[in-house]
N, C-alpha and C. Protein backbone atom coordinates (compact mmCIF):
# COMPACT_ATOMS: atom_id res chain seq x y z
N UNK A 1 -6.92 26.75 3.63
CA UNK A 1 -6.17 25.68 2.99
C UNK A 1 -4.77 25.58 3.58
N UNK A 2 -4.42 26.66 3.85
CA UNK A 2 -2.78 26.87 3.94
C UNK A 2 -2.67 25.97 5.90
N UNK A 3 -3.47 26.45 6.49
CA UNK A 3 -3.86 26.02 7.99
C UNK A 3 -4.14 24.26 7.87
N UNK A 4 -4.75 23.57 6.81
CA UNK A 4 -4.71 22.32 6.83
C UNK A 4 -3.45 21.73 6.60
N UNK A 5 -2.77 22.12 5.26
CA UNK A 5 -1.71 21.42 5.17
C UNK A 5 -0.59 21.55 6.14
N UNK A 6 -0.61 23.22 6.66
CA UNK A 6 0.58 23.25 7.83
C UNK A 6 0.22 22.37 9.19
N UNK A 7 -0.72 22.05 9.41
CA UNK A 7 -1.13 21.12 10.24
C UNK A 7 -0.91 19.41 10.19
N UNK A 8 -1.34 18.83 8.99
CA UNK A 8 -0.83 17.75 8.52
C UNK A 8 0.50 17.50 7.95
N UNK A 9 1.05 18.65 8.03
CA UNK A 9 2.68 18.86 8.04
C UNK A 9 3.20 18.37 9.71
N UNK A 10 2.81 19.51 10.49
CA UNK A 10 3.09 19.48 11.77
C UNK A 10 3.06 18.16 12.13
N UNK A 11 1.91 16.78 11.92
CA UNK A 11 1.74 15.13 12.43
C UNK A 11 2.74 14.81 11.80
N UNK A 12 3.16 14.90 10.32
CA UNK A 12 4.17 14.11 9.32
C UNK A 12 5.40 14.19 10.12
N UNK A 13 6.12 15.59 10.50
CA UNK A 13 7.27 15.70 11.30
C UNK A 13 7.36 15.00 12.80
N UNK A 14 6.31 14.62 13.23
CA UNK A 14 6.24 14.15 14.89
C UNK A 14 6.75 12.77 14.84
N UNK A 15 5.85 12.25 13.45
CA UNK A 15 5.96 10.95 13.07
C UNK A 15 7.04 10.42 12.74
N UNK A 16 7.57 11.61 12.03
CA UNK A 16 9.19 11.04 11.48
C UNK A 16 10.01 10.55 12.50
N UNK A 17 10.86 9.41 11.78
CA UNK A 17 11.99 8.87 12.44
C UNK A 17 12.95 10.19 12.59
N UNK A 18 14.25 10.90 12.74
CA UNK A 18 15.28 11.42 12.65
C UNK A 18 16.10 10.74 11.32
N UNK A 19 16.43 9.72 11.31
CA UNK A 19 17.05 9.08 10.34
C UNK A 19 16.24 9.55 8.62
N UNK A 20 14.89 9.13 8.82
CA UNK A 20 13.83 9.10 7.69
C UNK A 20 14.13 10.68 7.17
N UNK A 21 14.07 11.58 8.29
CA UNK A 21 13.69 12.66 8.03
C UNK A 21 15.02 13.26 7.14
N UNK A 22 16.08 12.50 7.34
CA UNK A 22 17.45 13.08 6.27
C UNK A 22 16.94 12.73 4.77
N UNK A 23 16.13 11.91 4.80
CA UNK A 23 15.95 11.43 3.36
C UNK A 23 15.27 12.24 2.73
N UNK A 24 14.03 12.41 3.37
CA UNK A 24 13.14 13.38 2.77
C UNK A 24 12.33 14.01 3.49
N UNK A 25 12.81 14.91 4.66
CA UNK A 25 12.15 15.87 5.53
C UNK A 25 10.95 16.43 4.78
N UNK A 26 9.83 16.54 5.80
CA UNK A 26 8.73 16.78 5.60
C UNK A 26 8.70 18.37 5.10
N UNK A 27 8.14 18.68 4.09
CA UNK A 27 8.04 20.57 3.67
C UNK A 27 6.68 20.83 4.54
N UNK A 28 7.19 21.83 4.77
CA UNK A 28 6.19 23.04 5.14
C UNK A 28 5.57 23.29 4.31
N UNK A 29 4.44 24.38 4.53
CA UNK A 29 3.45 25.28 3.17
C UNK A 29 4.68 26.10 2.25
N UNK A 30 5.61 26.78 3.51
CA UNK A 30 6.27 27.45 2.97
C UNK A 30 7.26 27.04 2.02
N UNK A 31 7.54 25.80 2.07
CA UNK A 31 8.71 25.24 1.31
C UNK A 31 8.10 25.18 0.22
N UNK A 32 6.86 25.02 -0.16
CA UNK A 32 6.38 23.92 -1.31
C UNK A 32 6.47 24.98 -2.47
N UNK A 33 6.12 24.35 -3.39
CA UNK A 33 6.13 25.26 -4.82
C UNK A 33 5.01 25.04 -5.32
N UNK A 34 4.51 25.74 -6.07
CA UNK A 34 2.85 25.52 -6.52
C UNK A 34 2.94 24.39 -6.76
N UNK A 35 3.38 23.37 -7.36
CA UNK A 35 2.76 22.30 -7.68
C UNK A 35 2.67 21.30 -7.04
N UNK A 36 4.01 21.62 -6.27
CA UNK A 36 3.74 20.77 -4.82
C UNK A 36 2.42 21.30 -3.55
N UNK A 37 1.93 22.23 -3.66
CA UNK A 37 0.61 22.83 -2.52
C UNK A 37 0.12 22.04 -3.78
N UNK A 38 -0.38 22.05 -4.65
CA UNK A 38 -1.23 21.56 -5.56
C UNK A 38 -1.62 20.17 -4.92
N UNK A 39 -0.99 19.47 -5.29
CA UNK A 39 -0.79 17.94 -5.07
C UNK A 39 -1.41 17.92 -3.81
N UNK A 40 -0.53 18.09 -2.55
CA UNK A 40 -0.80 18.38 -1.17
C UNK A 40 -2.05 18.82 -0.75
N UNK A 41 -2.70 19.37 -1.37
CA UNK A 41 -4.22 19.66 -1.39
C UNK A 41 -5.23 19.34 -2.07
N UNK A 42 -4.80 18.20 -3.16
CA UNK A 42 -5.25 17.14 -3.43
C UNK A 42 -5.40 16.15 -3.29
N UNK A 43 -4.45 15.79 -2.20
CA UNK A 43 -4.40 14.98 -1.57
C UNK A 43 -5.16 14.75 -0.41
N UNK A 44 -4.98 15.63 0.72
CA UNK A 44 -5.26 15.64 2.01
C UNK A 44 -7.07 15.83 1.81
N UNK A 45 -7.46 17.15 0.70
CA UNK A 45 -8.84 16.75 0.53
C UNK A 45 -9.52 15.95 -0.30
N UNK A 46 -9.08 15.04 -0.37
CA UNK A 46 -9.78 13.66 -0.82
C UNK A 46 -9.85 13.33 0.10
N UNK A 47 -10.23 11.12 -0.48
CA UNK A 47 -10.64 10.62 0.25
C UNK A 47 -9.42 10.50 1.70
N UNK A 48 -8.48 10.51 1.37
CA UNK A 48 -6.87 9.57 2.06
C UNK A 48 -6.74 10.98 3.60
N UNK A 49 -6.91 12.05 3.04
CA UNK A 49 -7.08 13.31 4.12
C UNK A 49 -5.55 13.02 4.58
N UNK A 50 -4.70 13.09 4.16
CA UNK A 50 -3.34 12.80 4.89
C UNK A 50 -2.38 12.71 3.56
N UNK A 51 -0.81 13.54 3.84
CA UNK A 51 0.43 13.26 3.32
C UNK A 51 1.11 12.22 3.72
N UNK A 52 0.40 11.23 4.87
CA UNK A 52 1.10 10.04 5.30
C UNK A 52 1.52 8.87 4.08
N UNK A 53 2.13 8.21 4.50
CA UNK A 53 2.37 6.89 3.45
C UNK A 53 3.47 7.35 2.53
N UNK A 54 3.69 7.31 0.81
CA UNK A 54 4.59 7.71 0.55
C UNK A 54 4.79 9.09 -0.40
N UNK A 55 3.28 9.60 0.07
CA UNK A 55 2.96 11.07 -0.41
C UNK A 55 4.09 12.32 0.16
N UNK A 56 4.69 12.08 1.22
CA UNK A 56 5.73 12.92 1.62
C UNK A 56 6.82 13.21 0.43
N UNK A 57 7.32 11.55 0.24
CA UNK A 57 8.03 11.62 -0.78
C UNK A 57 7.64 11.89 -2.06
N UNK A 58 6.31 11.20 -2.74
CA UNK A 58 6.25 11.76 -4.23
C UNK A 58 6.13 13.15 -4.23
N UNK A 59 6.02 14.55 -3.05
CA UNK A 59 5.90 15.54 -3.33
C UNK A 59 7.58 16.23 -4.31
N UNK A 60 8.15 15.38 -4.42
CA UNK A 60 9.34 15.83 -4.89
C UNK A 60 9.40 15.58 -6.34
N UNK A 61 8.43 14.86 -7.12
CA UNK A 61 8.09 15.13 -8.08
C UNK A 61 6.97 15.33 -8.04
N UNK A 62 6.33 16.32 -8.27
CA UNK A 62 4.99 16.52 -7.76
C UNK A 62 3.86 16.01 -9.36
N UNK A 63 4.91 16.31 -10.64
CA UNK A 63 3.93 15.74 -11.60
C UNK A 63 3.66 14.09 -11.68
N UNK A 64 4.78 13.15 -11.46
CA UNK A 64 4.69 12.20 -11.61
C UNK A 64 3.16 11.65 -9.97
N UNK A 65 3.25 12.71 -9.12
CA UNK A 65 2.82 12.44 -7.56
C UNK A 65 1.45 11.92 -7.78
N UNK A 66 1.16 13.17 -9.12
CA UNK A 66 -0.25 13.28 -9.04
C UNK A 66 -0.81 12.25 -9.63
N UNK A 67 -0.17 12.19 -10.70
CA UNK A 67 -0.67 10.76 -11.47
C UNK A 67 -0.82 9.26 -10.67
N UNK A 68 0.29 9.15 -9.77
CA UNK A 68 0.14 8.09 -8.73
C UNK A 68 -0.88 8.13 -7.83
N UNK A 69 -0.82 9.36 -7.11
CA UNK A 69 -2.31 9.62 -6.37
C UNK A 69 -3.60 8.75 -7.01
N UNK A 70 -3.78 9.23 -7.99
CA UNK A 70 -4.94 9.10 -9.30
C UNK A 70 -4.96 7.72 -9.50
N UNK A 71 -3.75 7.40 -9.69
CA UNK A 71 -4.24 5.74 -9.99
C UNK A 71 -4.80 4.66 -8.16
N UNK A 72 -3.69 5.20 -7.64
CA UNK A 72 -3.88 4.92 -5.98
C UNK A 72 -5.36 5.17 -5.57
N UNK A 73 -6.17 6.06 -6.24
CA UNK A 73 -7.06 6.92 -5.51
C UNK A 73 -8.16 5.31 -6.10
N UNK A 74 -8.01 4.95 -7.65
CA UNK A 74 -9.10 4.01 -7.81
C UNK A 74 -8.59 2.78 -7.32
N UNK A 75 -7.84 2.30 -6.84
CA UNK A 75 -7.05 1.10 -6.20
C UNK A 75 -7.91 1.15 -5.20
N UNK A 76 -7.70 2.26 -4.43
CA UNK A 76 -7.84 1.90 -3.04
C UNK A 76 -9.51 1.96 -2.68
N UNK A 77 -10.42 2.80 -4.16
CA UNK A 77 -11.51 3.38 -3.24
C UNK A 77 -12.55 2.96 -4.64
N UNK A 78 -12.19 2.61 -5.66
CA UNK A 78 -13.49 2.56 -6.73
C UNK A 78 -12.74 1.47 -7.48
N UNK A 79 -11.82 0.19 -7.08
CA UNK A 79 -11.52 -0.92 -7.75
C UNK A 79 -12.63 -1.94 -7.85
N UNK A 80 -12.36 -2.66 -9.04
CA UNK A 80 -13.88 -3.98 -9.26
C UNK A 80 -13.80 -4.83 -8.34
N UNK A 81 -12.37 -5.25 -7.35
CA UNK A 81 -11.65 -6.03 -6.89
C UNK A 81 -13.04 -5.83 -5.18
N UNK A 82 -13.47 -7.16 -4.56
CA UNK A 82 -13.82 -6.98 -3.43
C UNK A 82 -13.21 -6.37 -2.19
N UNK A 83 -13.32 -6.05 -1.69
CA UNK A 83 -12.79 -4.91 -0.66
C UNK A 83 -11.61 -5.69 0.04
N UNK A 84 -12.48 -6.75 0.15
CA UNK A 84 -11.09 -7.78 1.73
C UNK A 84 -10.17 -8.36 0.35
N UNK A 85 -10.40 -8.93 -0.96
CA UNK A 85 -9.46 -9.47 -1.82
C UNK A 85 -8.75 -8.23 -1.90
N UNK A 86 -8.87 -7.04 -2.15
CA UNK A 86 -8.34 -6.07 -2.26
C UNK A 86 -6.68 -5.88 -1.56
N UNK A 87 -7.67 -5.52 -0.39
CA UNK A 87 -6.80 -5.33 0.96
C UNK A 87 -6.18 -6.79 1.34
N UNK A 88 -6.08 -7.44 0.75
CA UNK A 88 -5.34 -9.07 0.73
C UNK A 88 -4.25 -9.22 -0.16
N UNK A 89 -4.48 -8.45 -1.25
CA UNK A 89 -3.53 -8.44 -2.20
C UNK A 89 -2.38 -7.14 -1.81
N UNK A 90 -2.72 -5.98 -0.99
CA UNK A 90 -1.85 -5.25 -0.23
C UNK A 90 -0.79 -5.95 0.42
N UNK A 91 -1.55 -6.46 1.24
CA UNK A 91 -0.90 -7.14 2.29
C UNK A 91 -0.05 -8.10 1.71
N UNK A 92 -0.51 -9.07 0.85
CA UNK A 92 0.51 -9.65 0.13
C UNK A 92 1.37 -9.11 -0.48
N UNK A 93 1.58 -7.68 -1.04
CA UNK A 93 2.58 -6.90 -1.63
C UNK A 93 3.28 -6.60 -0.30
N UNK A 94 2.61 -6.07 0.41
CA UNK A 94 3.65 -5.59 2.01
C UNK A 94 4.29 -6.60 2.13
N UNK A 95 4.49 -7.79 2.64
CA UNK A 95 4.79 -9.16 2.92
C UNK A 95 5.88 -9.13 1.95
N UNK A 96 5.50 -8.95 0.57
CA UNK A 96 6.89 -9.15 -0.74
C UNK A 96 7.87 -8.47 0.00
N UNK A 97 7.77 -7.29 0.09
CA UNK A 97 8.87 -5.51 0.16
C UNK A 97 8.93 -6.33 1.72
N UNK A 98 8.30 -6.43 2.76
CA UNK A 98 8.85 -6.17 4.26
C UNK A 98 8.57 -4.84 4.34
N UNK A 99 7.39 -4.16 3.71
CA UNK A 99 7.19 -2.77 3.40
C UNK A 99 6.25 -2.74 5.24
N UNK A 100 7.03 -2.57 6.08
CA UNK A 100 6.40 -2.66 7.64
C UNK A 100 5.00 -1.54 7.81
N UNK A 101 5.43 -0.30 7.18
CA UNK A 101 4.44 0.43 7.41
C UNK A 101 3.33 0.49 6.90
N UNK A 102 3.34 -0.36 4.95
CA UNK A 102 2.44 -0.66 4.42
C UNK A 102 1.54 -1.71 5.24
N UNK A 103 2.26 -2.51 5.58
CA UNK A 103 1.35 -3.67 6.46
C UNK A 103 0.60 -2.69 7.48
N UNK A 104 1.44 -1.93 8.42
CA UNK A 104 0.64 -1.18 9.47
C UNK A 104 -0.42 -0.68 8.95
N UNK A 105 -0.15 0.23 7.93
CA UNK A 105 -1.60 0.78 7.70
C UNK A 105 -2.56 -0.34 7.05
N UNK A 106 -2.76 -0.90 6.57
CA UNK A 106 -3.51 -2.05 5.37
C UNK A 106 -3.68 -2.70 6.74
N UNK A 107 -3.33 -3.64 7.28
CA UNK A 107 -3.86 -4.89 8.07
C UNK A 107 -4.91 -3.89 8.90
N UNK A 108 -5.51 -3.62 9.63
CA UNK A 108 -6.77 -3.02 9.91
C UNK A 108 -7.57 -2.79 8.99
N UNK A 109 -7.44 -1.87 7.77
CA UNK A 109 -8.21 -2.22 6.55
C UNK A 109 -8.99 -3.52 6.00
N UNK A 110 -7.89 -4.20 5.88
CA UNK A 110 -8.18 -5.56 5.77
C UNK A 110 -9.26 -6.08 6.50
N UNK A 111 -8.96 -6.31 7.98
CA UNK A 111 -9.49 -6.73 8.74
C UNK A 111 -11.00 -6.24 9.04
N UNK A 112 -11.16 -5.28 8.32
CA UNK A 112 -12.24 -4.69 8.77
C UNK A 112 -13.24 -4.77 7.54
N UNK A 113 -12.50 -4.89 6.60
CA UNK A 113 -12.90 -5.76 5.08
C UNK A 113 -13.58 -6.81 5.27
N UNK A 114 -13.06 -8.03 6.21
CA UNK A 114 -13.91 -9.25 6.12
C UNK A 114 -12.41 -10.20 6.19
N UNK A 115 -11.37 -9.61 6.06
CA UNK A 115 -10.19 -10.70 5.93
C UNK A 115 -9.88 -11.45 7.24
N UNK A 116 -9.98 -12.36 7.65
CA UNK A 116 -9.74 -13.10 8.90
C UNK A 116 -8.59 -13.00 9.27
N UNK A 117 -8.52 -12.91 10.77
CA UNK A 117 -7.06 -12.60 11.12
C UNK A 117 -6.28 -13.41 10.57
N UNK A 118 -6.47 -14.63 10.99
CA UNK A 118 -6.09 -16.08 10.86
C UNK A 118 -5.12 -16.08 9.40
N UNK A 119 -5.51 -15.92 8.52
CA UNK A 119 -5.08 -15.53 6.97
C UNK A 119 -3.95 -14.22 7.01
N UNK A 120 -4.14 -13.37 7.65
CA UNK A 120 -3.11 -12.35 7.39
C UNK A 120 -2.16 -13.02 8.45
N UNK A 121 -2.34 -13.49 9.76
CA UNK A 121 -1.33 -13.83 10.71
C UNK A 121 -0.55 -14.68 10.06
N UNK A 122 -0.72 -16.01 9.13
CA UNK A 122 -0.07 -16.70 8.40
C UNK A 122 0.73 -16.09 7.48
N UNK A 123 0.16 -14.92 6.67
CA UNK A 123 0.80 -14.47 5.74
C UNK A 123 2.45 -13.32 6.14
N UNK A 124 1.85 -12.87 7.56
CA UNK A 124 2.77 -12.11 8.29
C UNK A 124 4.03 -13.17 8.54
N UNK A 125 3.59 -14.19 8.99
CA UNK A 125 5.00 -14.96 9.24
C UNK A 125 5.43 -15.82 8.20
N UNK A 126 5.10 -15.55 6.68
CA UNK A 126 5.48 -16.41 5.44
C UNK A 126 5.14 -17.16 4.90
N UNK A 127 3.67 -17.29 5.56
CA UNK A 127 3.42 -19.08 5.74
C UNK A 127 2.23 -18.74 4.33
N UNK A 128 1.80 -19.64 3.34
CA UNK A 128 1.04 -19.99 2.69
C UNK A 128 -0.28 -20.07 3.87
N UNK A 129 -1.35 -18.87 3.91
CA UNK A 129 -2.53 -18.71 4.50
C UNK A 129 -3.31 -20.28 4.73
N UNK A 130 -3.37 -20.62 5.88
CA UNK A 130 -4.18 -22.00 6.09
C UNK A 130 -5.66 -20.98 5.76
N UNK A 131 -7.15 -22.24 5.20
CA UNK A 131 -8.43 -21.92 5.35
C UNK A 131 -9.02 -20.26 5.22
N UNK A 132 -7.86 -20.08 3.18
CA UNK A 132 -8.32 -19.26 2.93
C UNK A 132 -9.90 -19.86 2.06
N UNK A 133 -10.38 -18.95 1.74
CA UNK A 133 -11.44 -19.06 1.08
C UNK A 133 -10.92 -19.84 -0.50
N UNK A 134 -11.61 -20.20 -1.25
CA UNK A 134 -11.73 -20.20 -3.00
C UNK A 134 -11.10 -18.55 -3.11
N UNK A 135 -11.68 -17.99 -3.37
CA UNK A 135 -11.49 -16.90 -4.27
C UNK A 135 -10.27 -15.96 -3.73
N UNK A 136 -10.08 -16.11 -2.06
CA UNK A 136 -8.81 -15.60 -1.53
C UNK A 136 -7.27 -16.75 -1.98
N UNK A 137 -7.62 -17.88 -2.43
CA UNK A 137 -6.51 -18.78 -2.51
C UNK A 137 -5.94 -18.53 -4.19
N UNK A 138 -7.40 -18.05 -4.73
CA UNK A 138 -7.06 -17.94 -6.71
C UNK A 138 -6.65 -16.11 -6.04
N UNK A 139 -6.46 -15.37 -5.17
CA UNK A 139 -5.93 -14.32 -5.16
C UNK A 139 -4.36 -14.05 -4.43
N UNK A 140 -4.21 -15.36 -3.71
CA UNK A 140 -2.79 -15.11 -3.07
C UNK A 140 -1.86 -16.13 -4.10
N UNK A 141 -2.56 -17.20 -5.08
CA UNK A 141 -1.54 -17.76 -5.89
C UNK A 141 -1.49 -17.19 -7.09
N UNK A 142 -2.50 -16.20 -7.16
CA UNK A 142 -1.65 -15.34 -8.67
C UNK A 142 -0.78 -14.56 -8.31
N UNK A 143 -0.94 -13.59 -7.19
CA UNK A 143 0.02 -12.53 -6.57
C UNK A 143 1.21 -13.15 -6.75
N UNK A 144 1.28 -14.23 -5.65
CA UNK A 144 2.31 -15.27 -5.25
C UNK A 144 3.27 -15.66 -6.91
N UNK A 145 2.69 -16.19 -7.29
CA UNK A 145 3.44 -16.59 -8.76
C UNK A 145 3.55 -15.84 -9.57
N UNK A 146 3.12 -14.84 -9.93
CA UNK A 146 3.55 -13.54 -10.80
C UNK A 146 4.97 -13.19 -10.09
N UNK A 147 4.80 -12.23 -8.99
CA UNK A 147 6.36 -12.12 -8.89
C UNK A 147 7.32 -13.10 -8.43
N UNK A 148 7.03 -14.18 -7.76
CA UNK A 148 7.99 -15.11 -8.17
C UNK A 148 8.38 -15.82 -9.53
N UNK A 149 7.52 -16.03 -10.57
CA UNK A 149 7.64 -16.82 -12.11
C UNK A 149 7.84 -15.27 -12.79
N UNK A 150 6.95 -14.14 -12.98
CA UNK A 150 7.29 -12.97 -13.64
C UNK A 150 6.02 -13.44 -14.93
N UNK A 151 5.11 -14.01 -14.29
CA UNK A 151 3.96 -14.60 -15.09
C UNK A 151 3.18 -15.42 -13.83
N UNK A 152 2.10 -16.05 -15.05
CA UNK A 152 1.07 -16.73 -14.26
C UNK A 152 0.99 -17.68 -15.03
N UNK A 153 0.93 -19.21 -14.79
CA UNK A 153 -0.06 -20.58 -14.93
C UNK A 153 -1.23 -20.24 -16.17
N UNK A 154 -1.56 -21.09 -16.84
CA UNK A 154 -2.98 -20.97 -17.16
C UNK A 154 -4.38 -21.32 -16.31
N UNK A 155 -4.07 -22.24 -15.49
CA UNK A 155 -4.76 -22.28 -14.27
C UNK A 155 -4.52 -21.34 -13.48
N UNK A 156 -3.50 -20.67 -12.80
CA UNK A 156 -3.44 -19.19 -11.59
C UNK A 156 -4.67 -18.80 -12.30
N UNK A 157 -4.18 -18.27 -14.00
CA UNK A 157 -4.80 -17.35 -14.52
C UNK A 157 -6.33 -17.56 -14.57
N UNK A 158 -7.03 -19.17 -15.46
CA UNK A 158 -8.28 -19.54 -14.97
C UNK A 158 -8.87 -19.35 -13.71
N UNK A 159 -8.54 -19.22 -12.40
CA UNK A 159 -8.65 -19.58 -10.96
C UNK A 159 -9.33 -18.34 -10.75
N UNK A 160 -8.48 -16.65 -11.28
CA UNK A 160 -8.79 -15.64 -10.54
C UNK A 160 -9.83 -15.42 -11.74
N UNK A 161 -9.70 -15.21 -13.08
CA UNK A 161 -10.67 -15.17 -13.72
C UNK A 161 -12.19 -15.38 -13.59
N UNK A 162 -12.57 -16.81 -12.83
CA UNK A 162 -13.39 -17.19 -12.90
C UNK A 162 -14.50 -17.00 -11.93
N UNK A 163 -13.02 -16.10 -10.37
CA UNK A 163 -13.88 -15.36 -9.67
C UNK A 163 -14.21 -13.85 -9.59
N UNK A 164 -13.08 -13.17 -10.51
CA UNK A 164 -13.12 -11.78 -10.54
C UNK A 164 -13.46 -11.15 -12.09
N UNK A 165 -13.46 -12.13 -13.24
CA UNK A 165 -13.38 -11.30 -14.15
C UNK A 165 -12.20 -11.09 -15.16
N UNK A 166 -12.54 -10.49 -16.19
CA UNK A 166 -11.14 -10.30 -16.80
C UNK A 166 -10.86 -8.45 -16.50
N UNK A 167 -11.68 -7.84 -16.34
CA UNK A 167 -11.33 -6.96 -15.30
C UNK A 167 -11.07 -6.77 -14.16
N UNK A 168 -11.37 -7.84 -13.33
CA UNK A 168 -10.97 -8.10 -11.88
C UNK A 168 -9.37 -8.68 -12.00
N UNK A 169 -8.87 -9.36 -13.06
CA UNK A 169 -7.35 -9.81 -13.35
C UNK A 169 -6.82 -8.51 -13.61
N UNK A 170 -7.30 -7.59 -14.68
CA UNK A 170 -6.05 -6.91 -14.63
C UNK A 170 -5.93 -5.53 -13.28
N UNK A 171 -6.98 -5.34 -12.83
CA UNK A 171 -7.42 -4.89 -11.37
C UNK A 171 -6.18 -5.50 -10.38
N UNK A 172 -6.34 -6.78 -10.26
CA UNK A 172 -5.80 -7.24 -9.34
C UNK A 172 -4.00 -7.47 -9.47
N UNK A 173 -3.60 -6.97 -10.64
CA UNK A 173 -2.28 -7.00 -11.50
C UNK A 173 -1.75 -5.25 -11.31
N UNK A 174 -3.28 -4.44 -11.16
CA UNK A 174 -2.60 -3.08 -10.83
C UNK A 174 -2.47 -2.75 -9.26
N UNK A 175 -3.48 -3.42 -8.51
CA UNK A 175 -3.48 -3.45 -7.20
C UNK A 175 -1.66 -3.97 -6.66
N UNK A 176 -1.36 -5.01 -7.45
CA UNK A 176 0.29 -5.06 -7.01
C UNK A 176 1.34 -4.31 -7.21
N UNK A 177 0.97 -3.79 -8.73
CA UNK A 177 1.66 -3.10 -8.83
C UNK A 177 2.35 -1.57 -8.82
N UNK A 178 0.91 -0.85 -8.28
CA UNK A 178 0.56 0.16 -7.18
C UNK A 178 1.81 -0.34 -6.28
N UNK A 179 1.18 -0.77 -5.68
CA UNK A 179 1.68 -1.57 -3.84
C UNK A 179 3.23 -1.72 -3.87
N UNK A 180 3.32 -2.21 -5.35
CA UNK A 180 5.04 -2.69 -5.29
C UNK A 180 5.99 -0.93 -5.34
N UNK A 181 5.08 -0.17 -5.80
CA UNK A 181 6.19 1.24 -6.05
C UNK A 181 5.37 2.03 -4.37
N UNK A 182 4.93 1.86 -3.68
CA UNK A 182 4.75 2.04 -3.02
C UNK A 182 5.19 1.89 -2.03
N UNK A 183 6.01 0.69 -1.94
CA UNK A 183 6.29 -0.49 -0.91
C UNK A 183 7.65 0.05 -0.90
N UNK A 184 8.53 -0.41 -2.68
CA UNK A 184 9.87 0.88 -2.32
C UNK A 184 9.72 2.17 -2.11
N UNK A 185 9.00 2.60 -1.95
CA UNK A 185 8.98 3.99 -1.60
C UNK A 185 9.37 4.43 -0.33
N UNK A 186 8.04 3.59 0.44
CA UNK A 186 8.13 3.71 1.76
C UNK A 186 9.63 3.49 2.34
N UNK A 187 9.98 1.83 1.62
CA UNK A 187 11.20 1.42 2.12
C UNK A 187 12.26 2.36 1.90
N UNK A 188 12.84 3.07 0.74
CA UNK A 188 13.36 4.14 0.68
C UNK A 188 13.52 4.62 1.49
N UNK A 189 12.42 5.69 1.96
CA UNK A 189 12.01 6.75 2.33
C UNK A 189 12.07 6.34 4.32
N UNK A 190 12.00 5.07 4.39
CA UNK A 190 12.60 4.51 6.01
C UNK A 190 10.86 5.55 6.61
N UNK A 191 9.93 5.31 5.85
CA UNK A 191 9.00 5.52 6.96
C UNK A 191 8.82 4.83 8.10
N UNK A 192 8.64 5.65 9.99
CA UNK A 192 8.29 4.48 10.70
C UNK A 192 7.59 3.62 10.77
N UNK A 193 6.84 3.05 11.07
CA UNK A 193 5.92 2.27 11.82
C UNK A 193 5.81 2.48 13.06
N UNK A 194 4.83 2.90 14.10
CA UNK A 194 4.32 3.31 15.11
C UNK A 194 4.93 1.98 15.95
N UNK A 195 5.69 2.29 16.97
CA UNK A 195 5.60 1.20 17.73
C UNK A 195 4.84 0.32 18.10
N UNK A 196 3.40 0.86 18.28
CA UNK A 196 2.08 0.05 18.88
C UNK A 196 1.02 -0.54 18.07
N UNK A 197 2.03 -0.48 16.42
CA UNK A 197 1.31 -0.98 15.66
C UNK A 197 0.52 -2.09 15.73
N UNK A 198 -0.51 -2.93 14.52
CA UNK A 198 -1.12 -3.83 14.80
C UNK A 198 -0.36 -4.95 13.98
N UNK A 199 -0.30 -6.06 14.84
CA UNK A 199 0.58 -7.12 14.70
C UNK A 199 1.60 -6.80 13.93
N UNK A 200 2.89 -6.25 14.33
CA UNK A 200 3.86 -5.95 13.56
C UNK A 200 4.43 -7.03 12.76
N UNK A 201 5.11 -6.84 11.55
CA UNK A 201 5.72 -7.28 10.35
C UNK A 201 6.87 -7.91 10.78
N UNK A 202 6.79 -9.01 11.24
CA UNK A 202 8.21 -9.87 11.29
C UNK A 202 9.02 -9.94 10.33
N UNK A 203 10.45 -9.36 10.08
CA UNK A 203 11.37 -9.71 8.90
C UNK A 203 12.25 -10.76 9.37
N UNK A 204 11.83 -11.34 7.47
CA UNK A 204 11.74 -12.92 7.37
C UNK A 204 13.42 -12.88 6.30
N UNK A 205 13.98 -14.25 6.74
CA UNK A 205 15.45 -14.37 5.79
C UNK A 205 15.17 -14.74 4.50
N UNK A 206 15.80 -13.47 3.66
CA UNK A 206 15.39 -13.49 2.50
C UNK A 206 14.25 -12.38 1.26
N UNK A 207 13.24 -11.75 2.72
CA UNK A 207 12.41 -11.38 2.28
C UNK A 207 13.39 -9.76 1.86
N UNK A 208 12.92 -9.17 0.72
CA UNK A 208 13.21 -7.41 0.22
C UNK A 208 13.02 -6.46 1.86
């Protein structure tokens, strides 16, 4: 155990910016405190196999970490939400924050979901997605109008309902709001983004 995490320690530090790393330098095995190895090895052996994203940082509260993990863990891997709406509604949270690294990781996800480039490339540069689907358009105008209004329409609300459910609404209400403490996190926390990322995150005037 101790050989995995010092290993997925060892990538976290390569990865780091210098700057990032003042914020919240990556721990060693040795640094951690039981509850932080706890977490850390709850983490990495699950599904996610990695402290990447903003698991570096929640190790600093490691009780609140776990609970996020946990909810993250059915977001990302046992939500009612279809896989590409899923990973659409990420991306639309990345897009909110300018959360660059969230986009890095998620847009391949996505894409591999069923989400057409075409739709995320629009959404990358601000634009209201041309020739989304029905059920992707009742999923980017509830996103969309919740955090801009701080609510939804009775139509937004009819729209996603009628394709997801009234468990697929409030699914798709935790999927953001996952994403949104995630998104500051990252931003916080000044994770990089790989230079050679996939279609990098243009910051837009105005955007968080």
């Amino acid at each position: 155990m101790r050989w995995l995490v010092g290993a997925l320690f060892a990538g976290i530090f390569m990865s780091t910016s210098a700057h990032a790393a003042e914020r919240f330098p990556a721990l060693s095995p040795d640094q951690m405190t039981p509850a932080q190895k706890a977490l850390a090895d709850k983490i990495t052996l699950g599904p996610r196999k990695s402290l990447g994203g903003p698991f570096n940082a929640w190790l600093r509260s490691p009780a609140l970490g776990d609970r996020m993990q946990a909810v993250g863990e059915y977001i990302r891997f046992n939500s009612s939400l279809p896989r590409h709406l899923n990973e659409f509604a990420i991306l639309i949270t990345a897009r909110a924050w300018n959360a660059k690294y969230e986009w890095y990781a998620h847009y391949p996800l996505a894409l591999q979901a069923g989400l057409r480039a075409q739709v995320a490339a629009d959404l990358a540069q601000g634009l209201r997605p041309r020739s989304m689907t029905t059920e992707e358009a009742a999923v980017y105008d509830f996103c969309t109008e919740l955090r801009r209004d701080k609510r939804v329409s009775d139509a937004t609300f009819a729209a996603v309902k009628s394709h997801l459910g009234e468990q697929g609404v409030i699914d798709l209400i935790a999927v953001s709001g996952y994403y949104d403490l995630v998104s500051m996190t990252l931003n916080v926390a000044e994770v990089p983004t790989p230079a050679d990322g996939a279609l990098a995150l243009p910051d837009l005037e105005g955007s968080k």
